[in-house]
PDB file of N, CA and C in Angstrom:
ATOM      1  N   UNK A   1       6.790  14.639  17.210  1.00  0.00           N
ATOM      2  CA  UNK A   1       6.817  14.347  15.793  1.00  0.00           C
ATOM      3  C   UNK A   1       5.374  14.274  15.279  1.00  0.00           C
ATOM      4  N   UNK A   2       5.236  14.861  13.695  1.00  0.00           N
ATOM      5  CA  UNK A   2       3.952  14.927  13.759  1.00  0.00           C
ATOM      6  C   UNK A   2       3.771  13.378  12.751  1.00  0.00           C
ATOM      7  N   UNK A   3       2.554  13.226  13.216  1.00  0.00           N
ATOM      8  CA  UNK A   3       1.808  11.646  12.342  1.00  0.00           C
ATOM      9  C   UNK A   3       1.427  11.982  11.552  1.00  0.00           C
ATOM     10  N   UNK A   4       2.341  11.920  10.013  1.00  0.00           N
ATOM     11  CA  UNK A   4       1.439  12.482   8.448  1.00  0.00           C
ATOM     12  C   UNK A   4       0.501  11.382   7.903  1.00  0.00           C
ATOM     13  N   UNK A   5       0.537  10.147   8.602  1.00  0.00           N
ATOM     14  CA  UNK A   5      -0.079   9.424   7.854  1.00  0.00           C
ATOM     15  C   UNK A   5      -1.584   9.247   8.360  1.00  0.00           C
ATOM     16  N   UNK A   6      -2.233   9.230   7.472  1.00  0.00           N
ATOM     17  CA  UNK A   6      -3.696   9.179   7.823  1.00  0.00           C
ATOM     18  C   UNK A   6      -4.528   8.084   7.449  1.00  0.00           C
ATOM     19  N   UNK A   7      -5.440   7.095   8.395  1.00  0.00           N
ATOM     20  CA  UNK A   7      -5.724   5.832   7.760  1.00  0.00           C
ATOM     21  C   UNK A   7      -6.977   6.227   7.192  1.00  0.00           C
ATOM     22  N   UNK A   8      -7.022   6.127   5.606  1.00  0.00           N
ATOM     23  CA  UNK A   8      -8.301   6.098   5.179  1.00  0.00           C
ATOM     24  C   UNK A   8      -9.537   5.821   5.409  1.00  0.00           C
ATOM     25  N   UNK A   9     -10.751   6.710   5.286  1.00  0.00           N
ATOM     26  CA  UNK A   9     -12.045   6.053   5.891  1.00  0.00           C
ATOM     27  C   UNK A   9     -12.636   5.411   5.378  1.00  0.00           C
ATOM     28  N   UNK A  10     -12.346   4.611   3.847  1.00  0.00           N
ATOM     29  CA  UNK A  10     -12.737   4.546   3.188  1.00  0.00           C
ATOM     30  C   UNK A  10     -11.918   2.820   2.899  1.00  0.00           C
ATOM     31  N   UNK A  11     -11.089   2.669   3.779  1.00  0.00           N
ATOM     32  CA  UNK A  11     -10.386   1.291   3.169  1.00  0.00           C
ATOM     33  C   UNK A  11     -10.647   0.438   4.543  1.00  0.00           C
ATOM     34  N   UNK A  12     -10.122  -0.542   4.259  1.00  0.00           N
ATOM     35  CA  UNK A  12     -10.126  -1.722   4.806  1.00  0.00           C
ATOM     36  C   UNK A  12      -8.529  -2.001   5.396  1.00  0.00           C
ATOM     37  N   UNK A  13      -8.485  -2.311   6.332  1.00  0.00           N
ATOM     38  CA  UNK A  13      -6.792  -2.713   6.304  1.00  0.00           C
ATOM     39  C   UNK A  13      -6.491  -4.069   6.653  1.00  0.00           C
ATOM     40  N   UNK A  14      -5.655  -4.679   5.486  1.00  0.00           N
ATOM     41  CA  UNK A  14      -5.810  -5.765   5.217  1.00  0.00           C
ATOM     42  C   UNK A  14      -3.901  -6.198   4.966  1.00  0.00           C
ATOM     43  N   UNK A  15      -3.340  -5.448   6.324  1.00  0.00           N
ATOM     44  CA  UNK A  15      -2.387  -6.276   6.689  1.00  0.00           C
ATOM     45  C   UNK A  15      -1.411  -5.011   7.432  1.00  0.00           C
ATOM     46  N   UNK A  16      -0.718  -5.665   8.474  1.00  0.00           N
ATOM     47  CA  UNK A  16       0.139  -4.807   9.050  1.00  0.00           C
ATOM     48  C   UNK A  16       1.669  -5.544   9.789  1.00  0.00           C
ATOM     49  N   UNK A  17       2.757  -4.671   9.219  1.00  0.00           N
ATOM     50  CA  UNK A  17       3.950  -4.952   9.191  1.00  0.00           C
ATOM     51  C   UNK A  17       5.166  -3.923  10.571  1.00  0.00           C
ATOM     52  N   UNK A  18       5.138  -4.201  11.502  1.00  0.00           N
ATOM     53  CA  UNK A  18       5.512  -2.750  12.396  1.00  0.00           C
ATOM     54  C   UNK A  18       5.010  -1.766  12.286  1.00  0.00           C
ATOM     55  N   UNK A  19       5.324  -0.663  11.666  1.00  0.00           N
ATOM     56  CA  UNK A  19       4.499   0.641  11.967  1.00  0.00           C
ATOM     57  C   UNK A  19       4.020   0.615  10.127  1.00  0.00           C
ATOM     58  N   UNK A  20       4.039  -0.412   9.468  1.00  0.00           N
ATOM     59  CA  UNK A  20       3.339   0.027   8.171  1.00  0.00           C
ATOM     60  C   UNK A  20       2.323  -0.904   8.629  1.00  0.00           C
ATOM     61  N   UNK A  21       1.088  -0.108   7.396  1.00  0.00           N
ATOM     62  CA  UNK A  21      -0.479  -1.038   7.252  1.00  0.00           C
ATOM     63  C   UNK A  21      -0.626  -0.564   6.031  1.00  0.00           C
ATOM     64  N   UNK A  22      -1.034  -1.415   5.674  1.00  0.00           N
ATOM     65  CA  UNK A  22      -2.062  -2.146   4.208  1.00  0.00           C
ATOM     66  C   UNK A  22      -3.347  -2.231   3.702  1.00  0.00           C
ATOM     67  N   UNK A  23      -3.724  -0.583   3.357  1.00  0.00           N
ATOM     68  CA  UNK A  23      -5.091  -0.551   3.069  1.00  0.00           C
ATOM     69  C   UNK A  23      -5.678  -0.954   1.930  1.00  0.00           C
ATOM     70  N   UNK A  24      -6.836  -1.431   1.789  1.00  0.00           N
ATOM     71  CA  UNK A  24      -8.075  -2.169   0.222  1.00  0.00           C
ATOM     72  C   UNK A  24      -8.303  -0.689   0.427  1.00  0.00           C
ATOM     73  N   UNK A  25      -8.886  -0.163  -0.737  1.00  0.00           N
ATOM     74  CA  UNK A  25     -10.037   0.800  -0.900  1.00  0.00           C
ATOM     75  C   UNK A  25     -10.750   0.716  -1.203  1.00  0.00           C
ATOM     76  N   UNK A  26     -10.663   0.531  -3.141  1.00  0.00           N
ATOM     77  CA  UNK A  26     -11.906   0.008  -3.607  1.00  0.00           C
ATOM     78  C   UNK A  26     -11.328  -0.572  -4.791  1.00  0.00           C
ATOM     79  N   UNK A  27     -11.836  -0.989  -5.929  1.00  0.00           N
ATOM     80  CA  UNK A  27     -11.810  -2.000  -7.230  1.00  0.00           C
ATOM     81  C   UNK A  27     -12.022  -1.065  -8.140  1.00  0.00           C
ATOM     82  N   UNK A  28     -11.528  -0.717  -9.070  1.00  0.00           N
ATOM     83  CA  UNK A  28     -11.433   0.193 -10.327  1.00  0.00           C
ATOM     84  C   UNK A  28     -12.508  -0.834 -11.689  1.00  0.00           C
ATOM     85  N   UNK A  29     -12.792   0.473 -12.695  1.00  0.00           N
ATOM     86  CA  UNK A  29     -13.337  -0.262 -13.564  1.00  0.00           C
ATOM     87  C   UNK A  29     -12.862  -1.327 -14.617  1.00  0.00           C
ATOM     88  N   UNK A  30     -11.530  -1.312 -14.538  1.00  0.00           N
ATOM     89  CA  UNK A  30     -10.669  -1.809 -15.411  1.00  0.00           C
ATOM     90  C   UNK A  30     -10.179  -2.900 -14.747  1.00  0.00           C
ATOM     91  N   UNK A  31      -9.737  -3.390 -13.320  1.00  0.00           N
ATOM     92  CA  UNK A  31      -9.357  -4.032 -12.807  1.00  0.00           C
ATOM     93  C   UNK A  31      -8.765  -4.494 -11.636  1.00  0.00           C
ATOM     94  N   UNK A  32      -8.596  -2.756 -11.748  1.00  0.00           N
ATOM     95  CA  UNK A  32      -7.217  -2.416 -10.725  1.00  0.00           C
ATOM     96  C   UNK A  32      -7.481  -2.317  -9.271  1.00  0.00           C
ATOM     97  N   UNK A  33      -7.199  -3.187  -8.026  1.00  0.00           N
ATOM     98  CA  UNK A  33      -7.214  -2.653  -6.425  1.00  0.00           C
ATOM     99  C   UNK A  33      -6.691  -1.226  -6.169  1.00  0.00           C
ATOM    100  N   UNK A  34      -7.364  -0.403  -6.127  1.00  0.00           N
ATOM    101  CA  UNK A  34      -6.761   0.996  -5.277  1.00  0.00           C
ATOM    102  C   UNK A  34      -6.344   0.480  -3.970  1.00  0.00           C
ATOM    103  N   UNK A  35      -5.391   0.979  -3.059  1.00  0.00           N
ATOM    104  CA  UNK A  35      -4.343   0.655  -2.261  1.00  0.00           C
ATOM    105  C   UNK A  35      -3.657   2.134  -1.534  1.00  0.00           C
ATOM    106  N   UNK A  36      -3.606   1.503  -0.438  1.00  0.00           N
ATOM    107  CA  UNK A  36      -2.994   2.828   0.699  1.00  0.00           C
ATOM    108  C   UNK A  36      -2.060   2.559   1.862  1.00  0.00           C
ATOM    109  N   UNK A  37      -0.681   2.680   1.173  1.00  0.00           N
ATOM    110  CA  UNK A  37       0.674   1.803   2.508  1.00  0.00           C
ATOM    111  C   UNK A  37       1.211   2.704   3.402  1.00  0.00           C
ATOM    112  N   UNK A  38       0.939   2.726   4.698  1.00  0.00           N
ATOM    113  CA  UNK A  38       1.246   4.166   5.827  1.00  0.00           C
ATOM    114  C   UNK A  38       1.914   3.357   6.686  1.00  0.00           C
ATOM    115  N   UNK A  39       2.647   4.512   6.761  1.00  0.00           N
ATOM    116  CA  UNK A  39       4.415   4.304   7.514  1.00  0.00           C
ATOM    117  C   UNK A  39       3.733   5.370   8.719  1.00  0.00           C
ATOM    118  N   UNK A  40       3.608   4.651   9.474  1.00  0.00           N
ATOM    119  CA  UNK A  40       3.226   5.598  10.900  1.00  0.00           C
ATOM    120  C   UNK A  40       3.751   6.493  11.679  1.00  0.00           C
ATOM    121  N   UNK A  41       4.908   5.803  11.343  1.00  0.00           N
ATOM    122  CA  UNK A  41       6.257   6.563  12.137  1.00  0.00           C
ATOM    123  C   UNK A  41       6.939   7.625  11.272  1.00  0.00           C
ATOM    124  N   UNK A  42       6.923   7.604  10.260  1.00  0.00           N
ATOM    125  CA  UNK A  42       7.383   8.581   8.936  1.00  0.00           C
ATOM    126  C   UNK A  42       7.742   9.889   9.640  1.00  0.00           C
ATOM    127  N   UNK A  43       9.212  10.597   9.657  1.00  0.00           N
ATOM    128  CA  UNK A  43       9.311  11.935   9.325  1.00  0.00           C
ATOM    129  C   UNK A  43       9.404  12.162   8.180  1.00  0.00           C
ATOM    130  N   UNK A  44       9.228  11.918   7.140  1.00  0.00           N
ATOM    131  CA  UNK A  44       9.116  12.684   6.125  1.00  0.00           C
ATOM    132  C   UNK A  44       7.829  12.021   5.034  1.00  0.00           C
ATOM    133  N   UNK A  45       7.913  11.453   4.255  1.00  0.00           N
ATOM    134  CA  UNK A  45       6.846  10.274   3.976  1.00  0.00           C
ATOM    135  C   UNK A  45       6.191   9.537   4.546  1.00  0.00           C
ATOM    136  N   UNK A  46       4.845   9.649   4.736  1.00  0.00           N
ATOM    137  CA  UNK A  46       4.166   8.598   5.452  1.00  0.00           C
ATOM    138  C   UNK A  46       3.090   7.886   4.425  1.00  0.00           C
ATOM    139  N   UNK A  47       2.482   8.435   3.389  1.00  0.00           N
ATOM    140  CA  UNK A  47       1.556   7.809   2.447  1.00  0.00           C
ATOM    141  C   UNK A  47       1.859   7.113   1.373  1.00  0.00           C
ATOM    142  N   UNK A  48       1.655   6.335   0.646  1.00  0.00           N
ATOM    143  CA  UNK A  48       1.928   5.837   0.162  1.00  0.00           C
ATOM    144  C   UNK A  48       1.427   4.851  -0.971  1.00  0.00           C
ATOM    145  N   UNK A  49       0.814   5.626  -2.444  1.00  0.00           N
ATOM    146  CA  UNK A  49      -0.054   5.541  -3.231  1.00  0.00           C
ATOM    147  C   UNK A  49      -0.176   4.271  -4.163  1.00  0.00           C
ATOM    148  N   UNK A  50      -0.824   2.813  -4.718  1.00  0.00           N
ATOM    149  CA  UNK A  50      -0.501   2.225  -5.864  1.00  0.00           C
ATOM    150  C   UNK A  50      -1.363   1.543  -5.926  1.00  0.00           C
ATOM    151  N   UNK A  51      -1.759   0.853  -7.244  1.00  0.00           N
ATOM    152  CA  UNK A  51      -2.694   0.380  -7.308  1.00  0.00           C
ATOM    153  C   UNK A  51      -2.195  -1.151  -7.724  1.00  0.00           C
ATOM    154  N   UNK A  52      -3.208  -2.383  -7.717  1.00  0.00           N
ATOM    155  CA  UNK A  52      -2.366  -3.609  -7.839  1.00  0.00           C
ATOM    156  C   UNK A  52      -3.492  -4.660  -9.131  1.00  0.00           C
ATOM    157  N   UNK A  53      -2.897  -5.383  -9.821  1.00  0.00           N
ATOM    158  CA  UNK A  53      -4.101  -5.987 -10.982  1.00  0.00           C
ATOM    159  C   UNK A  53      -4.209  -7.672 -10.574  1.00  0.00           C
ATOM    160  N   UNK A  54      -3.511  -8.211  -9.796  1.00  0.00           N
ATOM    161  CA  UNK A  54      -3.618  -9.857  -9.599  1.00  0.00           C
ATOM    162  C   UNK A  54      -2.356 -10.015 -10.116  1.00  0.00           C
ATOM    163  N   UNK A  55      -1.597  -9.629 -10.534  1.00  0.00           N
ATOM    164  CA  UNK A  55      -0.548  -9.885 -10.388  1.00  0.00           C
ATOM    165  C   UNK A  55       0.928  -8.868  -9.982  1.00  0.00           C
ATOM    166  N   UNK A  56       0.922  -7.551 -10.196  1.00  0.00           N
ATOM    167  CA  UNK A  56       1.670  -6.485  -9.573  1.00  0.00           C
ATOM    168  C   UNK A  56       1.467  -5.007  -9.915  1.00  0.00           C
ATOM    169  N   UNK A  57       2.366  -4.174  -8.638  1.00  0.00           N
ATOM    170  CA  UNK A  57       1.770  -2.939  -8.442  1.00  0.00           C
ATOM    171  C   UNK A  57       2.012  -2.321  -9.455  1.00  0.00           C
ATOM    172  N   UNK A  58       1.243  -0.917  -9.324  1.00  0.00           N
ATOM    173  CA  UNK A  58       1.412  -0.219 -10.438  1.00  0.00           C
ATOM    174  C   UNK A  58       2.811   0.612 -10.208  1.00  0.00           C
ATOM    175  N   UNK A  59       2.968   0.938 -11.423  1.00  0.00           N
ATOM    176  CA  UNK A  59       3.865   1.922 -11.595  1.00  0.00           C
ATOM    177  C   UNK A  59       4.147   3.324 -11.221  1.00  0.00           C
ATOM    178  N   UNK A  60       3.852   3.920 -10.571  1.00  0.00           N
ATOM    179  CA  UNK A  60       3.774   5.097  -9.835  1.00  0.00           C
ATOM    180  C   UNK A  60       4.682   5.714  -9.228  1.00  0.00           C
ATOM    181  N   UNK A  61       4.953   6.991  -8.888  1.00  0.00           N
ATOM    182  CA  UNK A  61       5.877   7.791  -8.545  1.00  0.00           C
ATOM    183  C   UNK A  61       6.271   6.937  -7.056  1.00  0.00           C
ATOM    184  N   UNK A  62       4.741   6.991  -6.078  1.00  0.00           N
ATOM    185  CA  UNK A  62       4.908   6.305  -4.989  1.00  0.00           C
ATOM    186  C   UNK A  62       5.621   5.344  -5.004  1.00  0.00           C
ATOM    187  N   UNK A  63       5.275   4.195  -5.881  1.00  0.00           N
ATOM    188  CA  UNK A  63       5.744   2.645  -5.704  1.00  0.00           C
ATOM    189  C   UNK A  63       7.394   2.952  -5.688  1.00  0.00           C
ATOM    190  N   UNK A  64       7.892   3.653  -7.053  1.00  0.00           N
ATOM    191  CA  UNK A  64       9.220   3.759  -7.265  1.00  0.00           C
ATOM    192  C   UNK A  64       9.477   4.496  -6.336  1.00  0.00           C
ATOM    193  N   UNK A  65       9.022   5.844  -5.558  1.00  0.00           N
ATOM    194  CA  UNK A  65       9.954   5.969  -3.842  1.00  0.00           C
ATOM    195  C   UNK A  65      10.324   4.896  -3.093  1.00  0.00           C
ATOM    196  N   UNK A  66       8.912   3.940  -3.054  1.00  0.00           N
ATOM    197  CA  UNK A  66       8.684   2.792  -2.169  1.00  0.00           C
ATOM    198  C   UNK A  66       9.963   1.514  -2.120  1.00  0.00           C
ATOM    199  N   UNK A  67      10.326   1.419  -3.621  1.00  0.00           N
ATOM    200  CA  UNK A  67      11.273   0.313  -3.898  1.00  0.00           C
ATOM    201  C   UNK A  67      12.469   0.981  -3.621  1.00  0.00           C
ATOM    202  N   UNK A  68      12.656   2.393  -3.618  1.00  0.00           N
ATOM    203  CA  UNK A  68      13.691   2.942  -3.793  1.00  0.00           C
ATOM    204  C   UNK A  68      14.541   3.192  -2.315  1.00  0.00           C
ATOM    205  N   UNK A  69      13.092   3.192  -1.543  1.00  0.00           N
ATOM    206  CA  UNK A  69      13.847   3.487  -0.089  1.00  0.00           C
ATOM    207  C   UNK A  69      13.928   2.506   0.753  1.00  0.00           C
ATOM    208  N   UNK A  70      12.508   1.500   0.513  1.00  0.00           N
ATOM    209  CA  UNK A  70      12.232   0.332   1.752  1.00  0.00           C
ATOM    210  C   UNK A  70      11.937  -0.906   0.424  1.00  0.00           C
ATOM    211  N   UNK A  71      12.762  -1.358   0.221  1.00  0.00           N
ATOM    212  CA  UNK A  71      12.399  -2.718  -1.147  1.00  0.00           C
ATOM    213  C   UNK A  71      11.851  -3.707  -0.338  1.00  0.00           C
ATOM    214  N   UNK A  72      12.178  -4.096   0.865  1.00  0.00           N
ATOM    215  CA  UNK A  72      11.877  -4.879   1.544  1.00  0.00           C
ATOM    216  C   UNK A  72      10.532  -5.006   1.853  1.00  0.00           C
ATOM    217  N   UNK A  73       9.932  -3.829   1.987  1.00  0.00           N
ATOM    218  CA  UNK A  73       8.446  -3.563   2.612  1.00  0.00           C
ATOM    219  C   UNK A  73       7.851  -3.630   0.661  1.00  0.00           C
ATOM    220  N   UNK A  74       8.188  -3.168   0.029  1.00  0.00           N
ATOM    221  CA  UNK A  74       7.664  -3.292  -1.405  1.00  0.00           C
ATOM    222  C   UNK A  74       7.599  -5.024  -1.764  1.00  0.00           C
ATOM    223  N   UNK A  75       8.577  -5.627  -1.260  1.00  0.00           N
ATOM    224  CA  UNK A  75       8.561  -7.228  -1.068  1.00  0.00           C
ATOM    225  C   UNK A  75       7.344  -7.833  -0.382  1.00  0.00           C
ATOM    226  N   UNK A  76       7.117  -6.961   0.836  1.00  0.00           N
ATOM    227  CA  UNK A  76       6.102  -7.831   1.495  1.00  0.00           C
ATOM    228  C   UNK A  76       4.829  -6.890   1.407  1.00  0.00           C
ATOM    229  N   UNK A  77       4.505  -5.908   0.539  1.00  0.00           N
ATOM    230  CA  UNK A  77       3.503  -5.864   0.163  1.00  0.00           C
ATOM    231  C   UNK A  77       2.546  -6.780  -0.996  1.00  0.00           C
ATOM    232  N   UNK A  78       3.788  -6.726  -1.907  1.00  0.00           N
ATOM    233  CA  UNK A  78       3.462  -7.824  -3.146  1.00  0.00           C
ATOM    234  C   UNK A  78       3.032  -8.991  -2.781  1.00  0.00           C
ATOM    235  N   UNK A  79       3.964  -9.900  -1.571  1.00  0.00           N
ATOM    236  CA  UNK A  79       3.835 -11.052  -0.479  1.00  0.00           C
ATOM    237  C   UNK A  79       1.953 -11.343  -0.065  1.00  0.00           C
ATOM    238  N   UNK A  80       1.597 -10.311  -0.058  1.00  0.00           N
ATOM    239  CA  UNK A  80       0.858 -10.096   1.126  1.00  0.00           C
ATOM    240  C   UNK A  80      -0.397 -10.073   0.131  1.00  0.00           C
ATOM    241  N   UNK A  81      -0.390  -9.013  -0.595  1.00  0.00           N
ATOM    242  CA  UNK A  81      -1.364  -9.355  -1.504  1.00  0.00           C
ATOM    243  C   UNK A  81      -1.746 -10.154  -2.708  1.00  0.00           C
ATOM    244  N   UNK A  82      -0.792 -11.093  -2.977  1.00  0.00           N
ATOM    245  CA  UNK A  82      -0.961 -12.475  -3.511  1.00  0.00           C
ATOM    246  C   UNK A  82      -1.407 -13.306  -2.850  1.00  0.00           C
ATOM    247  N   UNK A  83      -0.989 -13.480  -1.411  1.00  0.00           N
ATOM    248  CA  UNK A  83      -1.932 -14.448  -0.541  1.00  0.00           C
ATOM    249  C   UNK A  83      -3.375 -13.925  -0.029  1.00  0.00           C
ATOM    250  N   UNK A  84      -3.548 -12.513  -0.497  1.00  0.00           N
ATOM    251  CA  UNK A  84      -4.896 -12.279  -0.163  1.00  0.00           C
ATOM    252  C   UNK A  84      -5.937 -13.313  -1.128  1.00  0.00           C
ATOM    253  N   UNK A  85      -7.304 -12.814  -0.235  1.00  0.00           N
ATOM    254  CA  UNK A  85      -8.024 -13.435  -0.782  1.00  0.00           C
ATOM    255  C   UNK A  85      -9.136 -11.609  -1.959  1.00  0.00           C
ATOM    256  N   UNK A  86      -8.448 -10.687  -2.232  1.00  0.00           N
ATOM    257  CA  UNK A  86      -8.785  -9.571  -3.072  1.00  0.00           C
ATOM    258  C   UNK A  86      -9.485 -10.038  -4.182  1.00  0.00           C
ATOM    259  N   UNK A  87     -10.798  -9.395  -4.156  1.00  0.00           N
ATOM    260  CA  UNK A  87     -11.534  -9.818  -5.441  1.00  0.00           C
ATOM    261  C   UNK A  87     -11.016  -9.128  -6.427  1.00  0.00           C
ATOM    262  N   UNK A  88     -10.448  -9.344  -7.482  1.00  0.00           N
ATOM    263  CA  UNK A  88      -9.961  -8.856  -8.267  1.00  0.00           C
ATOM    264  C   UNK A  88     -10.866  -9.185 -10.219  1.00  0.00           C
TER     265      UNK A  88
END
C-alpha cells in the first residue's frame, strides 16, 4: 500500500492519535494557524487541509470530508488544539 501522506517539513507536530498526527505550520496574517492532519494508513485520503483561529476550524472542503468521514478524529482535533498552548 502506498503512504500518500507526507509529513510536512515545514510543521511541527503537535499531537498524535493512532495513525493520525497533528501538524502547526505557521500563523497567518490575519490570525489563522495553518494546520496539516495525516492519516498514515489512508488508502485513499491521507492529507488533510484547515486552518484554526482560537476558537474553530476553518471551513474547507478538507474539514467537511474530515467531519464527514471520521467526526470523531474532527472531535479530537478541535480537543487537542484548545488545550494547546498555539500562539494565536
Amino acid at each position: 500500500m502506498k503512504n500518500r501522506a507526507n509529513i510536512p517539513q515545514d510543521g511541527k507536530r503537535i499531537a498524535i492519535n493512532g495513525d493520525w498526527e497533528l501538524y502547526y505550520r505557521y500563523k497567518t496574517e490575519n490570525g489563522w494557524v495553518s494546520l496539516k492532519l495525516l492519516h498514515k494508513n489512508s488508502k485513499s485520503k491521507g492529507n488533510y487541509w484547515f486552518g484554526f483561529n482560537g476558537n474553530r476550524l476553518s471551513r474547507t472542503k478538507d474539514r467537511y470530508l474530515l467531519v464527514t468521514k471520521y467526526p470523531e478524529i474532527e472531535m479530537w482535533v478541535v480537543k487537542k488544539l484548545l488545550e494547546s498552548n498555539l500562539t494565536l
